[in-house]
Protein backbone atom coordinates (compact mmCIF):
# COMPACT_ATOMS: atom_id res chain seq x y z
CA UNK A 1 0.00 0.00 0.00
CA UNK A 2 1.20 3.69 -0.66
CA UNK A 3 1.20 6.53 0.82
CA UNK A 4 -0.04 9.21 -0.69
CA UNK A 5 0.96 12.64 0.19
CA UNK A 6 -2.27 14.27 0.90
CA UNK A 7 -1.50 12.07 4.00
CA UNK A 8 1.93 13.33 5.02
CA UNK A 9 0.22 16.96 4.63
CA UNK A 10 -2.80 17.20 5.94
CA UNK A 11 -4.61 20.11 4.90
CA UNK A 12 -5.71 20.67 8.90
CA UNK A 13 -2.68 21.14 11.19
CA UNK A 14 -2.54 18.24 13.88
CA UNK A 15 -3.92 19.50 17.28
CA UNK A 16 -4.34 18.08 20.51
CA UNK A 17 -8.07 17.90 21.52
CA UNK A 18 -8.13 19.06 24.86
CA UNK A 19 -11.68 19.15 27.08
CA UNK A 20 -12.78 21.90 27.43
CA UNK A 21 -15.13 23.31 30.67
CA UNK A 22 -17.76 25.63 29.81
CA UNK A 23 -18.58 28.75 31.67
CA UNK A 24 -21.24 26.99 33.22
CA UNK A 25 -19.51 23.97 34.68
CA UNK A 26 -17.26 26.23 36.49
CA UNK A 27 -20.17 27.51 38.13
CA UNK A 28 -20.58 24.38 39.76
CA UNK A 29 -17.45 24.33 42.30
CA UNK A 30 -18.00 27.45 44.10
CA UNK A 31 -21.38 26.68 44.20
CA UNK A 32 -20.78 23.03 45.54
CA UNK A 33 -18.38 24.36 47.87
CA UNK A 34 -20.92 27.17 49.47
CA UNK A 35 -23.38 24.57 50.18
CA UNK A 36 -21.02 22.18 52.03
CA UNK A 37 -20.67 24.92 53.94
CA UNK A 38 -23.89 25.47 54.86
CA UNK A 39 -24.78 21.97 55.59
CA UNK A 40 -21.91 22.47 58.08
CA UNK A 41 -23.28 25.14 59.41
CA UNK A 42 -26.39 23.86 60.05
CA UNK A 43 -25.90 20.34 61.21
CA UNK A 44 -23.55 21.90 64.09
CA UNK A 45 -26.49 24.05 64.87
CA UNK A 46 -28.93 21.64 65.21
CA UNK A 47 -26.26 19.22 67.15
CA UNK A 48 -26.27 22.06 69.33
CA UNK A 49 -29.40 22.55 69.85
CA UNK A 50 -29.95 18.47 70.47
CA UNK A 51 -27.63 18.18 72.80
CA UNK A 52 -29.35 21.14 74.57
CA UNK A 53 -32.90 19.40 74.59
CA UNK A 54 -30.81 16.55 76.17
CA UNK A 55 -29.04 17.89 79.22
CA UNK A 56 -32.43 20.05 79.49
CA UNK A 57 -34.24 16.52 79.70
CA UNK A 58 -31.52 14.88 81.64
CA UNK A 59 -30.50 17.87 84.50
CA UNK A 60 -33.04 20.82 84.15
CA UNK A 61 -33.15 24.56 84.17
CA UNK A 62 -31.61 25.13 86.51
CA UNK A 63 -28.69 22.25 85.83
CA UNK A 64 -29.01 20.20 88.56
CA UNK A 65 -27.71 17.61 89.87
CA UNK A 66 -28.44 14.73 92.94
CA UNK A 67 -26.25 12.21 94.69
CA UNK A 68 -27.49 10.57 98.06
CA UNK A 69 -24.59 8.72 100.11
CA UNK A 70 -23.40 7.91 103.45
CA UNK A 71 -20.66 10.56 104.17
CA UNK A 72 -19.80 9.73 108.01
CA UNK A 73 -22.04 12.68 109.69
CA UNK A 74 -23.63 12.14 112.94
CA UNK A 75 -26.97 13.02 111.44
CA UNK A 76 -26.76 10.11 108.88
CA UNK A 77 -28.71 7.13 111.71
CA UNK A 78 -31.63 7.06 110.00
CA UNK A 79 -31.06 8.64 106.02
CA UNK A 80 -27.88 9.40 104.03
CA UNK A 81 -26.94 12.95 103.33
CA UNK A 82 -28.68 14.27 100.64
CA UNK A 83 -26.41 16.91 97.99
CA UNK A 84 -27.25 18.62 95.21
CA UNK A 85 -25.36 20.76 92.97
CA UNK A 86 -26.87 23.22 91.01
CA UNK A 87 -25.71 26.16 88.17
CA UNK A 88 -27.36 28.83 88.79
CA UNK A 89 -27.04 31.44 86.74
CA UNK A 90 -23.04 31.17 86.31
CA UNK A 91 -22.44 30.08 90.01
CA UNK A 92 -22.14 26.63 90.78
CA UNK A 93 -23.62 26.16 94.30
CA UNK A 94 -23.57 23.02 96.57
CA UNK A 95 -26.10 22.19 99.07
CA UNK A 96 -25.65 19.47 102.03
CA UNK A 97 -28.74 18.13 104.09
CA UNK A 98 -27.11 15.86 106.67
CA UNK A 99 -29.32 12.99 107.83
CA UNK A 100 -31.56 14.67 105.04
CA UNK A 101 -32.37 17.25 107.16
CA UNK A 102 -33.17 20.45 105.83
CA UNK A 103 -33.18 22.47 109.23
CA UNK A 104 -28.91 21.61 108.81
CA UNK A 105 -28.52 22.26 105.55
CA UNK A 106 -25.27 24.04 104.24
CA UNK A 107 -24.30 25.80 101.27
CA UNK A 108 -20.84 25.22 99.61
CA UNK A 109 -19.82 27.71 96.97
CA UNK A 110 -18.35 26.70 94.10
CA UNK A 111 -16.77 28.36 90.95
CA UNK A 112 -17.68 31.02 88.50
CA UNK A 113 -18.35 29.79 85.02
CA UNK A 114 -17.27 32.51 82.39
CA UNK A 115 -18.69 32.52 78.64
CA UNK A 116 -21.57 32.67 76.62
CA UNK A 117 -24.25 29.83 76.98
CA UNK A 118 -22.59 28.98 80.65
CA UNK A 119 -25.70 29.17 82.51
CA UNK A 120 -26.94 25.71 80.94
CA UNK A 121 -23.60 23.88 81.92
CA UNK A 122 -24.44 20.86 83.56
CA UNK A 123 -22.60 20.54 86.76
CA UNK A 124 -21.74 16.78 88.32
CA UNK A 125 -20.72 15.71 91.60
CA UNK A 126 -18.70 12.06 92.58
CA UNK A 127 -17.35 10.62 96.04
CA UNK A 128 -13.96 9.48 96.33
CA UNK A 129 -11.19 9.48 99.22
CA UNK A 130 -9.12 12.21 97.87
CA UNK A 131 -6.65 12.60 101.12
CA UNK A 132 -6.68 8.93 102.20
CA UNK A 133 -8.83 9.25 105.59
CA UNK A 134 -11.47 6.55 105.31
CA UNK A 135 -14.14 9.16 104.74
CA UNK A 136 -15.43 9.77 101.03
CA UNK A 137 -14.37 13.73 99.66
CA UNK A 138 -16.92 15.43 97.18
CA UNK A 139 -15.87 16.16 93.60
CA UNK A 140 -18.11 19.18 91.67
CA UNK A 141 -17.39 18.40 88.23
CA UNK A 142 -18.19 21.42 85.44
CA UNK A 143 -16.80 21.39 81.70
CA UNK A 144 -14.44 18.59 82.18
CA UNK A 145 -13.08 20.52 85.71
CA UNK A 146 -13.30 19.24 88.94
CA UNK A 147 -13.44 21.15 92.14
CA UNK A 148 -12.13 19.13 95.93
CA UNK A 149 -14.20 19.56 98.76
CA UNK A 150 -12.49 17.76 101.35
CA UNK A 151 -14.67 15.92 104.22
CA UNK A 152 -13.92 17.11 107.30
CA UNK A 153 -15.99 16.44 110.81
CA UNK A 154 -17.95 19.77 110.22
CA UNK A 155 -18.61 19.04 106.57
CA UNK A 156 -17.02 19.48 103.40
CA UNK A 157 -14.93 22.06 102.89
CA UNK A 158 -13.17 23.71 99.23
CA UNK A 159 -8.99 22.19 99.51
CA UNK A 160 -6.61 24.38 100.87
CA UNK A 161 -2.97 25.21 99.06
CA UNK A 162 -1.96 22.87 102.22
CA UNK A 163 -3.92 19.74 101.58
CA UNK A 164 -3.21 20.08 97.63
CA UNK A 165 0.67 19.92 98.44
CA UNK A 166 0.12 17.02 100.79
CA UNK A 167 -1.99 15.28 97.75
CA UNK A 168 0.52 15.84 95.22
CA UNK A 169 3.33 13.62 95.33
């Protein structure tokens, strides 16, 4: 077979046939983009606003918070000491009712929470022998803090700069 030359010269010059995008496909990315975005923005919203409806359901408005144990009191022969934590308003507060009796109930102060949307932090309390004595200390736990109140004979009381240097080895 030969080769004629209208085939060595073809009258077109060879080219390379790139795609091409059209104006309107390159609409497409910003636009793709911007609504990634705003699914973003509001699935965190409404994760926000669930997990709201759940410590609502779970501790209150107030945020609130119960725990009923034996804490070695004299008033505990016939109930445990009732305490309940409570945010109110910024201020974490503790109340003790020894023996469950409301006539000696005390008031621990706790910290200040700072920041917008603080007053529905939930606060949290625990029992555990912080200082080794046999007698169960109170942890007040707020956005992954906890605050020692030491049981002593006349209650609980916040740890002094003392204690925490005996605690810390």
């Amino acid at each position: 077979m030969a080769v004629q030359s209208r085939e060595l010269h073809p009258e077109r010059p060879f080219r390379i046939a790139w795609p091409t995008l059209q104006k309107s496909a390159l609409l497409y990315i910003p636009v793709t983009l911007l609504a990634i975005c705003v699914a973003y923005l509001l699935l965190s919203q409404l994760l926000g606003r669930v997990q709201i409806l759940a410590d609502d359901l779970r501790y209150g408005r107030p945020r609130t918070f119960h725990l009923t144990a034996q804490v070695g009191r004299p008033e505990e022969r016939d109930s445990l000491t009732h305490l309940i934590a409570m945010n109110l308003n910024r201020q974490v507060v503790v109340l003790e009712l020894p023996g469950g009796d409301v006539a000696k109930m005390r008031a621990l102060p706790g910290p200040y929470l700072f920041g917008e949307g603080e007053d529905l932090t939930p606060v949290t309390m625990r029992l555990a022998d912080m200082n080794g004595d046999g007698s169960p200390d109170l942890l007040v736990g707020a956005k992954n803090e906890e605050v020692i109140y030491l049981n002593h004979e006349s209650g609980f009381a916040l740890i002094t700069a003392e204690e925490r240097q005996r605690l810390i080895p």
